[in-house]
N, C-alpha and C. Protein backbone atom coordinates (compact mmCIF):
# COMPACT_ATOMS: atom_id res chain seq x y z
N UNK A 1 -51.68 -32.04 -38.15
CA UNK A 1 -52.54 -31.22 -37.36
C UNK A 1 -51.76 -29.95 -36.95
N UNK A 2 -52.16 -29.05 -36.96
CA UNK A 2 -51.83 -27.68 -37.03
C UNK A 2 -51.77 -27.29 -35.35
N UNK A 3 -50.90 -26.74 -34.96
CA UNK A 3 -50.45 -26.11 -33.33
C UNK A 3 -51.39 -24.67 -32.70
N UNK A 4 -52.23 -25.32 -31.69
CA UNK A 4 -52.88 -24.52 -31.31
C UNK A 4 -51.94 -23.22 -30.82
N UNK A 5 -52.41 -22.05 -30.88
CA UNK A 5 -51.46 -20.77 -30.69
C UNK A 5 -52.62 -19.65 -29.67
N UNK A 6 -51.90 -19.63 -28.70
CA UNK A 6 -52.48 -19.00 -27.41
C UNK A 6 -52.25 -17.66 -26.93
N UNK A 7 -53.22 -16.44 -27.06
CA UNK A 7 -52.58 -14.89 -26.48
C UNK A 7 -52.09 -14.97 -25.84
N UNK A 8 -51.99 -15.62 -24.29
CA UNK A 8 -51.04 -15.05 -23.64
C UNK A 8 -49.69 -15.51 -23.13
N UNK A 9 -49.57 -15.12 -22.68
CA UNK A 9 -47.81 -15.19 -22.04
C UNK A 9 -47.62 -16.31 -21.08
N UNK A 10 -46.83 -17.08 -20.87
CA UNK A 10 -46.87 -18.16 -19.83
C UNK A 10 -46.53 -17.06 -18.53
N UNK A 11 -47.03 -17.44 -17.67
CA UNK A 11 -47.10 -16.37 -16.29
C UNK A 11 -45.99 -17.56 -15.82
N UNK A 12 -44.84 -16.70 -14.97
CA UNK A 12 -43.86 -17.34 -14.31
C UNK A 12 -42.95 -15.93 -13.35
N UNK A 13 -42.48 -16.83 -12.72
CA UNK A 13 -41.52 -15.10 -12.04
C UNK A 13 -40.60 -14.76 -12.69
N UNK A 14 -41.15 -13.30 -12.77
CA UNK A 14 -40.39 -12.39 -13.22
C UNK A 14 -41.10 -12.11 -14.60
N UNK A 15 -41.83 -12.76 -15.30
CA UNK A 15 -42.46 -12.56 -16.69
C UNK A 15 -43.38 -11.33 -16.39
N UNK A 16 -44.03 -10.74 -15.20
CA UNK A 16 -44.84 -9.63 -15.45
C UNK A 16 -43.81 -8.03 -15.92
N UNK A 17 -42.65 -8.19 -15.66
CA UNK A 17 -41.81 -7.46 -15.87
C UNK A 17 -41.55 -7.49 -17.29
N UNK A 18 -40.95 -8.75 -18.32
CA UNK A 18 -40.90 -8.89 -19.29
C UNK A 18 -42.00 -8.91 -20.51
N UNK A 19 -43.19 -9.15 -20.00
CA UNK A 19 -44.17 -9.44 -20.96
C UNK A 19 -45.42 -8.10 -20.42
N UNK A 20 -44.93 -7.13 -19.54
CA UNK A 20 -46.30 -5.96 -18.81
C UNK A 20 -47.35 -6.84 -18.39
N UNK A 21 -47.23 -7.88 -17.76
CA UNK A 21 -48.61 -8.83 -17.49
C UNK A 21 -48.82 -8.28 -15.71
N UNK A 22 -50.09 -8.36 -15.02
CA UNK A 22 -50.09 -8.25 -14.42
C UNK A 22 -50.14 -9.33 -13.72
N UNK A 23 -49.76 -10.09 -12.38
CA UNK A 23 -50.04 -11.27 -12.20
C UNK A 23 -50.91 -11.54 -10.96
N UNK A 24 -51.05 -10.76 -10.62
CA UNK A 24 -51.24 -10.19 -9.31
C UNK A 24 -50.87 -9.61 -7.93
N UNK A 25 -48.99 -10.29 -8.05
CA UNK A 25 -48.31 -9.52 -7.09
C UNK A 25 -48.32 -7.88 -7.23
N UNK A 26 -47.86 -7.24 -6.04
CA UNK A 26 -47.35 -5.56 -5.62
C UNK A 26 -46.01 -6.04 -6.02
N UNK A 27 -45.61 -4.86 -6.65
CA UNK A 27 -44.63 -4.29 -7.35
C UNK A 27 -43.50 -4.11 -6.20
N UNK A 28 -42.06 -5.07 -6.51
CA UNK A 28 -41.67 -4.67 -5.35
C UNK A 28 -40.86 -3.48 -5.60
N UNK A 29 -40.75 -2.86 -4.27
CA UNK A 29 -39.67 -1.70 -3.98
C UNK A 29 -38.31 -1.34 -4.77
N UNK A 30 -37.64 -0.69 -5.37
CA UNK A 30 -36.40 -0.52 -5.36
C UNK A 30 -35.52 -0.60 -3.85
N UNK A 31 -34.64 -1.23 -3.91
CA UNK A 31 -33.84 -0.91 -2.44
C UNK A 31 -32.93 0.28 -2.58
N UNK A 32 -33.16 0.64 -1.12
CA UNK A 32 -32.70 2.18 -1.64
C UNK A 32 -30.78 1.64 -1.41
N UNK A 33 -30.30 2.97 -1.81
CA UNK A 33 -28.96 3.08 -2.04
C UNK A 33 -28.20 3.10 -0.91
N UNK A 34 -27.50 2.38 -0.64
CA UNK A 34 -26.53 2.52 0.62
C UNK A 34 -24.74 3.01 0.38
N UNK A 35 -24.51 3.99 0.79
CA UNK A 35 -22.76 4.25 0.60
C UNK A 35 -23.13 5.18 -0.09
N UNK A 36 -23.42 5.97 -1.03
CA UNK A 36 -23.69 6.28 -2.20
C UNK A 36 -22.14 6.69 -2.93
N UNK A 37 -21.88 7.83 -3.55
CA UNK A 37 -20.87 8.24 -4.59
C UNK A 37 -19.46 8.32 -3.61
N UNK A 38 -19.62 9.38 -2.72
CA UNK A 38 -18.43 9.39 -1.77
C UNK A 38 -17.88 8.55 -1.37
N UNK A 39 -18.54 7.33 -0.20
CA UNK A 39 -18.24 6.02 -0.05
C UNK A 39 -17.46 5.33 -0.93
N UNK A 40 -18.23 5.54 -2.62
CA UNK A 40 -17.40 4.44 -3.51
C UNK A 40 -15.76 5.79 -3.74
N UNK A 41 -15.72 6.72 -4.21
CA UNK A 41 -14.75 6.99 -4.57
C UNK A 41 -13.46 7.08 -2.73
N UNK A 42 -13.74 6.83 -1.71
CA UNK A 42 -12.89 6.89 -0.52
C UNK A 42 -12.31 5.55 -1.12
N UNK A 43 -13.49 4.37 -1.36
CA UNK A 43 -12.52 3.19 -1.54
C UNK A 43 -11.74 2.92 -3.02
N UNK A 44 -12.25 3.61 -3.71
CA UNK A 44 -11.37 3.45 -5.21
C UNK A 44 -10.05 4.15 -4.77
N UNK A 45 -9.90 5.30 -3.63
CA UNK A 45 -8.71 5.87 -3.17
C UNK A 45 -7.83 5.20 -2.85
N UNK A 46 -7.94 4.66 -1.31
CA UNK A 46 -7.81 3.67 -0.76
C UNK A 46 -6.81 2.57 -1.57
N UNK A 47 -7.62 1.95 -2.57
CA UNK A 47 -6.85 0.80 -3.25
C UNK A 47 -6.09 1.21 -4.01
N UNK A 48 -6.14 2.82 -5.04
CA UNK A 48 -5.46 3.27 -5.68
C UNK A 48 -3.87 3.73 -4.76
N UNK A 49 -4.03 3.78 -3.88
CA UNK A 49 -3.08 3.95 -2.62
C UNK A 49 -2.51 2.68 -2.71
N UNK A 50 -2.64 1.60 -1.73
CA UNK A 50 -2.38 0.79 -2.19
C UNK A 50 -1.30 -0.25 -3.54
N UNK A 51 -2.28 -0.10 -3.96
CA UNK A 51 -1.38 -0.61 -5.89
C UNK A 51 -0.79 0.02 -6.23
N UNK A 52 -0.76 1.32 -6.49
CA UNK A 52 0.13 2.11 -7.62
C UNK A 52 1.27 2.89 -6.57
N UNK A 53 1.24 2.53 -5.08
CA UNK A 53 2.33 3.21 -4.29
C UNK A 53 3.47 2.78 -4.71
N UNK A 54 4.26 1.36 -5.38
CA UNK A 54 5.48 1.16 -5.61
C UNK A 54 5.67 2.17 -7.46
N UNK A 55 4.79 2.23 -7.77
CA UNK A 55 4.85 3.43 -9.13
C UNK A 55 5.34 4.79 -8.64
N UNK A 56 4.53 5.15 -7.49
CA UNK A 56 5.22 6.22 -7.15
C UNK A 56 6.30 6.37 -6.58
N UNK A 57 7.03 5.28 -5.68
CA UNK A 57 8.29 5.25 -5.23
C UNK A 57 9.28 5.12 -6.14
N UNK A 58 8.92 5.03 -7.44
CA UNK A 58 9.78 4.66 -8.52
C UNK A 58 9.96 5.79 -9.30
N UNK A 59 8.75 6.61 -9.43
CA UNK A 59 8.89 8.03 -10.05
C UNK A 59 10.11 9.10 -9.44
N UNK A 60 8.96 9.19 -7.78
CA UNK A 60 9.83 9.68 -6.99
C UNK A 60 11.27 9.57 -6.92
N UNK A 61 11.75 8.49 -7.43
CA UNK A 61 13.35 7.62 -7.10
C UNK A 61 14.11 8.92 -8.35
N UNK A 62 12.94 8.77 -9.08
CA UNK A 62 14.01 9.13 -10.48
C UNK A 62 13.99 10.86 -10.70
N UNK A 63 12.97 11.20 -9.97
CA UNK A 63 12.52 12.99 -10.21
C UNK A 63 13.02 13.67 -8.90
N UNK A 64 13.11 13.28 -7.81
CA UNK A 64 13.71 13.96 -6.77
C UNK A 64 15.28 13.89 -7.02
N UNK A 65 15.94 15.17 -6.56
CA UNK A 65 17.49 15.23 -6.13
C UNK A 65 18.16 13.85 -5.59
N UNK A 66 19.37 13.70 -5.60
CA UNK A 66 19.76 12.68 -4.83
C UNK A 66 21.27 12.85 -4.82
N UNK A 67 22.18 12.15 -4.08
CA UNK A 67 22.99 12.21 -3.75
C UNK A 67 23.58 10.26 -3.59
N UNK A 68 24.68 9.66 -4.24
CA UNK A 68 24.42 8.14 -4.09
C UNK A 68 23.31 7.71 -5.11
N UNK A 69 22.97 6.39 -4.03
CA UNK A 69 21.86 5.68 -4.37
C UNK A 69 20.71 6.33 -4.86
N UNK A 70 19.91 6.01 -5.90
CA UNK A 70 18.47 6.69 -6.13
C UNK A 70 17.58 5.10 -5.17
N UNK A 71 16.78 5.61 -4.39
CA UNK A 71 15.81 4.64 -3.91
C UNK A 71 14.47 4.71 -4.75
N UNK A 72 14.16 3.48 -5.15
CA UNK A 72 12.68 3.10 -6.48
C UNK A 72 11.88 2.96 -5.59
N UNK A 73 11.78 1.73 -4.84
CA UNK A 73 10.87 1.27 -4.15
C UNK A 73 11.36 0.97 -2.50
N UNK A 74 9.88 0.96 -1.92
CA UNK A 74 9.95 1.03 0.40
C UNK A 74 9.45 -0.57 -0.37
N UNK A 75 10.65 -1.14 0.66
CA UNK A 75 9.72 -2.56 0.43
C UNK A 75 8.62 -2.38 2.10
N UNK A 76 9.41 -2.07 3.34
CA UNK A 76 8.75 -2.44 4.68
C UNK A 76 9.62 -0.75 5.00
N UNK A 77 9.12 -0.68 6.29
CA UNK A 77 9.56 0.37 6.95
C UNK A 77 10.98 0.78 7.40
N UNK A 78 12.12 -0.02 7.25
CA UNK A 78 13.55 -0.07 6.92
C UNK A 78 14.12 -0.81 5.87
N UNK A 79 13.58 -1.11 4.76
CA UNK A 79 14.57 -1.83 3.63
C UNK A 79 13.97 -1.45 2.48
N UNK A 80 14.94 -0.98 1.60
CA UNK A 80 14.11 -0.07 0.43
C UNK A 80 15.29 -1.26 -0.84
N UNK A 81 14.56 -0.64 -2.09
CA UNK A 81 15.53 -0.84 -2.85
C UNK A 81 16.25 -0.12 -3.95
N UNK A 82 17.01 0.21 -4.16
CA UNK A 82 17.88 1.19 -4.92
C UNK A 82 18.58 0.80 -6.59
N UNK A 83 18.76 1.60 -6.95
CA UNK A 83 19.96 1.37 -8.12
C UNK A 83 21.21 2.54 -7.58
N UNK A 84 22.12 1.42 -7.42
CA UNK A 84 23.45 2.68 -6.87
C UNK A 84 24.43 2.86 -8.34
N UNK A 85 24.87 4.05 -8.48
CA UNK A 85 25.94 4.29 -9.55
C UNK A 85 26.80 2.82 -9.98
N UNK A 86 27.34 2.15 -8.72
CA UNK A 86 28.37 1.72 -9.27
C UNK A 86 28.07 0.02 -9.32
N UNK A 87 27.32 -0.27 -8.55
CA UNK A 87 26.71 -1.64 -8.19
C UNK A 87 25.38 -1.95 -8.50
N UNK A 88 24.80 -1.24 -9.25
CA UNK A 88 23.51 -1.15 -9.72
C UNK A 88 22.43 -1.38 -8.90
N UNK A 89 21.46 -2.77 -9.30
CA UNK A 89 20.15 -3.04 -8.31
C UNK A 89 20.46 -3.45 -7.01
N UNK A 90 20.15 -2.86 -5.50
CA UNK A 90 20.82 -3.52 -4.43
C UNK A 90 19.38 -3.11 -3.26
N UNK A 91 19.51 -4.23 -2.24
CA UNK A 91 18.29 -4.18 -1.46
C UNK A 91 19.15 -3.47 0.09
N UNK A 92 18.25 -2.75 0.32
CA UNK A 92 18.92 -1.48 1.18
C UNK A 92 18.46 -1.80 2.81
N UNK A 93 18.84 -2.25 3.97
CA UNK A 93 18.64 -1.83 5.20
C UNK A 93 19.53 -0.28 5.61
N UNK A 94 17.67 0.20 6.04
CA UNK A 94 18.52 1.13 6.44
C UNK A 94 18.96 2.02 8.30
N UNK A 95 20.08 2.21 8.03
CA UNK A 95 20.62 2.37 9.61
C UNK A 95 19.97 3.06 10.33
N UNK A 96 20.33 2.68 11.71
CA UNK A 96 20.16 3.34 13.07
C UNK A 96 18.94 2.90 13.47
N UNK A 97 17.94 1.95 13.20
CA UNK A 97 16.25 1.72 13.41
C UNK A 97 16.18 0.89 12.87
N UNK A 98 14.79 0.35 14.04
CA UNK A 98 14.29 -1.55 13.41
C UNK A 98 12.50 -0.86 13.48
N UNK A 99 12.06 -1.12 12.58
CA UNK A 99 10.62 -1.37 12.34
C UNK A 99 9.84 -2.56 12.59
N UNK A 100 8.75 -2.89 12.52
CA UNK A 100 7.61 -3.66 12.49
C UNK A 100 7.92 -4.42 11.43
N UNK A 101 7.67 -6.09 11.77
CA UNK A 101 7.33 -6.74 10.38
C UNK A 101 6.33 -6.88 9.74
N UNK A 102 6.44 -7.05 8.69
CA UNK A 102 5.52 -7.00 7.61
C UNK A 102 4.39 -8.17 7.88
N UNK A 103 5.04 -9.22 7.83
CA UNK A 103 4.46 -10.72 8.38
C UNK A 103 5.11 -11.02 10.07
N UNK A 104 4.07 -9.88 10.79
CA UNK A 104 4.11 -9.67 12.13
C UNK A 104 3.55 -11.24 12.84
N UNK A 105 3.94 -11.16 13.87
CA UNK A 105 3.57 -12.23 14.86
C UNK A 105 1.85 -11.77 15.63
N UNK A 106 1.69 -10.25 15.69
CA UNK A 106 0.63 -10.22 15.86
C UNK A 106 -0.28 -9.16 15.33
N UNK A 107 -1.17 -8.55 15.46
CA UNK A 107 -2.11 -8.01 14.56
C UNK A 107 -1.51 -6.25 14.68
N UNK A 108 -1.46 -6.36 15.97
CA UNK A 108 -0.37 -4.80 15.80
C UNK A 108 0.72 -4.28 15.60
N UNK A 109 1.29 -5.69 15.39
CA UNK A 109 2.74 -5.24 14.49
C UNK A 109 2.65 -5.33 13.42
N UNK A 110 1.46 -5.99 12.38
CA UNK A 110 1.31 -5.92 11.31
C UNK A 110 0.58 -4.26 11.26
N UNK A 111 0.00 -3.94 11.92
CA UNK A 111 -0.84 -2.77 11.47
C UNK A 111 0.38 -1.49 11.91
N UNK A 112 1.54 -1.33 12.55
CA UNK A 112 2.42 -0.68 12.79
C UNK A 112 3.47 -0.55 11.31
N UNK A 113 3.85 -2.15 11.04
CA UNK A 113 4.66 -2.11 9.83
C UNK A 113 3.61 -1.40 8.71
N UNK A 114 2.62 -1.52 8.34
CA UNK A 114 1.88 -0.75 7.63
C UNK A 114 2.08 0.25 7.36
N UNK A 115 2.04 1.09 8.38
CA UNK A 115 2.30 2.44 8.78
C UNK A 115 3.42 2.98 8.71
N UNK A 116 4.60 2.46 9.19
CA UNK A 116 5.61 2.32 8.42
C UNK A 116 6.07 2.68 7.58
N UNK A 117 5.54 1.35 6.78
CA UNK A 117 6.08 1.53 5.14
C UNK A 117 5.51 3.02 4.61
N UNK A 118 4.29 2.94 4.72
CA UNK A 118 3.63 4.86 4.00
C UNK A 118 4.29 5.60 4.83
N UNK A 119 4.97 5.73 6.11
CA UNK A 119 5.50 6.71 6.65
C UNK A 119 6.35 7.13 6.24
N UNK A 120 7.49 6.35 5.48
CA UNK A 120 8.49 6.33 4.88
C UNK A 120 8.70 6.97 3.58
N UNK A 121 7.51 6.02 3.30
CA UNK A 121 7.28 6.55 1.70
C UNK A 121 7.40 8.00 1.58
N UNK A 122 5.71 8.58 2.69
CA UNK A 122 5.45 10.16 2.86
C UNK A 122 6.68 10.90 2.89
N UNK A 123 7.76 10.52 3.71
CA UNK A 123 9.10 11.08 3.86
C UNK A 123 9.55 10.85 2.83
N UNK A 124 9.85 10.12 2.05
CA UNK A 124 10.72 10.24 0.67
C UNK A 124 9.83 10.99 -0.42
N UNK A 125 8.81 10.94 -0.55
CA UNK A 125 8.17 11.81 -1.56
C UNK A 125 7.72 13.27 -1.16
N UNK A 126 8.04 13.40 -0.05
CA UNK A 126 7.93 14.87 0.03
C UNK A 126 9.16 15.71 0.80
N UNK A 127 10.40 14.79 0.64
CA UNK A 127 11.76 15.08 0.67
C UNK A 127 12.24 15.98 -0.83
N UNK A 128 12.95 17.01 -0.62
CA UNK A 128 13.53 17.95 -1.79
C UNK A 128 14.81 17.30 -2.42
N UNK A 129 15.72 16.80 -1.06
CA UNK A 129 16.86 16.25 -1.42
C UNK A 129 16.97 14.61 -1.12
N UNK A 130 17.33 13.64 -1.01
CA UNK A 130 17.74 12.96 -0.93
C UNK A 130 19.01 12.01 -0.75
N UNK A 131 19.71 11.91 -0.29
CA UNK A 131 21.42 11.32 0.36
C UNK A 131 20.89 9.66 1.11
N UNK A 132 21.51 8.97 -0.26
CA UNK A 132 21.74 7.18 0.64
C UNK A 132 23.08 6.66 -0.17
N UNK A 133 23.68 6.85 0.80
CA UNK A 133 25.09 6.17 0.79
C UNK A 133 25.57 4.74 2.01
N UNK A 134 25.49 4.00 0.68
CA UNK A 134 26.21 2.74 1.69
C UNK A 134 27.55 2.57 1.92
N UNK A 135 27.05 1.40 3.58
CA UNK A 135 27.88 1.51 4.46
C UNK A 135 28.55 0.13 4.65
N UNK A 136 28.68 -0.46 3.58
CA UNK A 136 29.18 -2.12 4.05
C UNK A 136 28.03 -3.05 3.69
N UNK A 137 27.26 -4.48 4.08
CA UNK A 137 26.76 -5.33 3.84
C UNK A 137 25.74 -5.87 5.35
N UNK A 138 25.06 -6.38 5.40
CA UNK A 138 24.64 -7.39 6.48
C UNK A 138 24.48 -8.94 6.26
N UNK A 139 24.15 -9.42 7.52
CA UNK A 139 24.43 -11.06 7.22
C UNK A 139 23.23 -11.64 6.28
N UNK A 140 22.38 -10.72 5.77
CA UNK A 140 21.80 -11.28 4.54
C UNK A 140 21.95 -10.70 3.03
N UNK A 141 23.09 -9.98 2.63
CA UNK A 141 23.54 -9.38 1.90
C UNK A 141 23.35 -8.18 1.87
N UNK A 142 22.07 -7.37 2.40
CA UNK A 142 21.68 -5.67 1.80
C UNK A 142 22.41 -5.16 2.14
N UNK A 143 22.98 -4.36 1.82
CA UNK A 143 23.24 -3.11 1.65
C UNK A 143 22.92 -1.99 3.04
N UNK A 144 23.79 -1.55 3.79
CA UNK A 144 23.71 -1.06 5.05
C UNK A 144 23.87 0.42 4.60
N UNK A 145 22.34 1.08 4.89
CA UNK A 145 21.87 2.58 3.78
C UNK A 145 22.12 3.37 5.11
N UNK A 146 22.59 4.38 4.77
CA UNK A 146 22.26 5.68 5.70
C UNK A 146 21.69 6.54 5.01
N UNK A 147 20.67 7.04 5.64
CA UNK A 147 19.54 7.29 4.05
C UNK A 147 18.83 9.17 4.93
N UNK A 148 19.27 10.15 4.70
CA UNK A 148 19.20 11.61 4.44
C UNK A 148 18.24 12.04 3.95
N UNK A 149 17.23 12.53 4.52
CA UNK A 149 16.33 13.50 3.61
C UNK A 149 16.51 14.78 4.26
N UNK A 150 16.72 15.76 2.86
CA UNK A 150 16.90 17.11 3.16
C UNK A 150 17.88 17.42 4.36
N UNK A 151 18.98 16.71 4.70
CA UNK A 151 20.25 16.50 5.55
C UNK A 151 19.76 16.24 6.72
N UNK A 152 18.89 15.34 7.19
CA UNK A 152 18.37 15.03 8.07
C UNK A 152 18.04 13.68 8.36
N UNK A 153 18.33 12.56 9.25
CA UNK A 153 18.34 11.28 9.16
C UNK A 153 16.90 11.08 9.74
N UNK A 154 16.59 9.74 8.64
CA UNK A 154 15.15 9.16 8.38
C UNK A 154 15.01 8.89 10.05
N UNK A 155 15.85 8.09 10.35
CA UNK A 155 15.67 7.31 11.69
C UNK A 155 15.02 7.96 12.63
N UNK A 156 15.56 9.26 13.03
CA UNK A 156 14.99 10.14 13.68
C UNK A 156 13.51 10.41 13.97
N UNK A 157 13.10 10.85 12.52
CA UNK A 157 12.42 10.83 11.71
C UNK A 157 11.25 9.37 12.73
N UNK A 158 11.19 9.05 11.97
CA UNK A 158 10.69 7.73 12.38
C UNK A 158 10.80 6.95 13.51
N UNK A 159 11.23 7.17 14.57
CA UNK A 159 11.21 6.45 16.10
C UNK A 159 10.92 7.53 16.59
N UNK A 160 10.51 9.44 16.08
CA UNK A 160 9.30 10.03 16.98
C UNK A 160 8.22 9.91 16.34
N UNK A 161 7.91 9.44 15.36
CA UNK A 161 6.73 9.13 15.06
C UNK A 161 6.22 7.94 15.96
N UNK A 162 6.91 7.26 16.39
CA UNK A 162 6.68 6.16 17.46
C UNK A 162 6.28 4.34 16.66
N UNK A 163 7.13 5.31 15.23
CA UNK A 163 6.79 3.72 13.94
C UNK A 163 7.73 2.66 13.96
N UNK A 164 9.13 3.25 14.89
CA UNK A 164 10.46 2.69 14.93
C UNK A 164 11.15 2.44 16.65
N UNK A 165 11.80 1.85 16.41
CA UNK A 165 12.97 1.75 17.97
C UNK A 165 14.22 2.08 17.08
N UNK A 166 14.86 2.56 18.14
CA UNK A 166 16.58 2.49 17.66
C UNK A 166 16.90 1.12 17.99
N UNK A 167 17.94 1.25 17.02
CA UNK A 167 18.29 -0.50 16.22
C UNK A 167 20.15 -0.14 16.53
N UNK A 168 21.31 -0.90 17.23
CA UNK A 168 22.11 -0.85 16.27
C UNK A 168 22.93 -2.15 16.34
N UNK A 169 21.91 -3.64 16.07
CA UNK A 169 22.48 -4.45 16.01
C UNK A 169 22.36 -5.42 17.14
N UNK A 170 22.11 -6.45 17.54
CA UNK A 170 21.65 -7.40 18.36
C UNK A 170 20.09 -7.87 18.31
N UNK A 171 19.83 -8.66 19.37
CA UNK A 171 18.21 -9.34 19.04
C UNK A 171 17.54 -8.02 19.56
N UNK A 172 16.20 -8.14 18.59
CA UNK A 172 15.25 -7.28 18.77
C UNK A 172 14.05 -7.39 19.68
N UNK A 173 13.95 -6.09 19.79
CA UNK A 173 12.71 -6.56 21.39
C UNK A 173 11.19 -7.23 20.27
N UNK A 174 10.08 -7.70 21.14
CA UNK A 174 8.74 -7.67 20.25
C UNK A 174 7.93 -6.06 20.27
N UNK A 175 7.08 -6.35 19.50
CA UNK A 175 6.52 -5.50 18.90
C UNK A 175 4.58 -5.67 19.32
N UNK A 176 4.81 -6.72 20.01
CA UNK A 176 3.37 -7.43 20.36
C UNK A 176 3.31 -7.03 22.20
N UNK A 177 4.15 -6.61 22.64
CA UNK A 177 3.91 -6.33 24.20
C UNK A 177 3.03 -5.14 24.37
């Protein structure tokens, strides 16, 4: 017996779209656009900031002047890491200032070390010269940096920005008061 064969379309949702059937629903709305173009490209910035900042600390390391150490990469807002002439890859604290931790105890020392670290950065990539010469070791091996931009010490630099305290050794105050 031969299969009965039927004009129309099985009506189901979403088939008036696929098959032009009318079904009887109103046509719904487009939703309109929220954020539009600007919105998306602030946040493609944003993350491009983000990710590709240790690329640029690495460029920077190798295209700016220097004197000593070339610094590649800010890991946090005082410890960078370098290739020095004579000792090659070495992880750098650097003198006179204590920053924010990274993995802060509370939400504004994390959002301070943040700040920080790009503060730093901003200063090394838009430094002409560069001077980091070490000074001995600390009790976790790095490398004790005195670190010069354009003959001028970072530290400075950075505890009037209000991103740093002067540091020179003993327990550190919090960062959460």
């Amino acid at each position: 017996m031969a299969r009965r064969r039927y004009n129309s379309a099985p009506v189901g949702r979403g088939d008036r779209a696929r098959h032009g059937r009318n079904t009887g629903r109103p046509p719904r709305r487009p939703r309109p656009r929220r954020g539009g173009r600007a919105f998306g490209w602030a946040v493609g910035l944003v993350a491009a900031l983000f990710l590709f900042a240790p690329l640029g600390d690495a460029v920077n390391g190798f295209v700016t002047p220097h004197v000593g150490c070339r610094i590649v990469t800010v890991m946090d807002g005082d410890t960078v890491k370098m290739i020095c002439p004579r000792s090659g890859w070495r992880t750098g604290r650097i003198l006179a200032y204590d920053t924010p931790e990274t993995q802060g105890r509370c939400a504004r020392e994390t959002g301070l070390a943040v700040a920080a670290t790009y503060y730093l950065r901003w200063i090394l990539w838009t430094g002409g010269h560069i001077e980091a010469r070490t000074e001995g070791t600390d009790r976790y091996g790095r490398a004790l940096t005195l670190l010069l931009v354009d003959g001028e010490g970072v530290a400075r630099r950075m505890v009037e920005a209000g991103l740093a305290r002067w540091y020179d050794g003993g327990r550190r105050a919090s960062w959460c008061d």
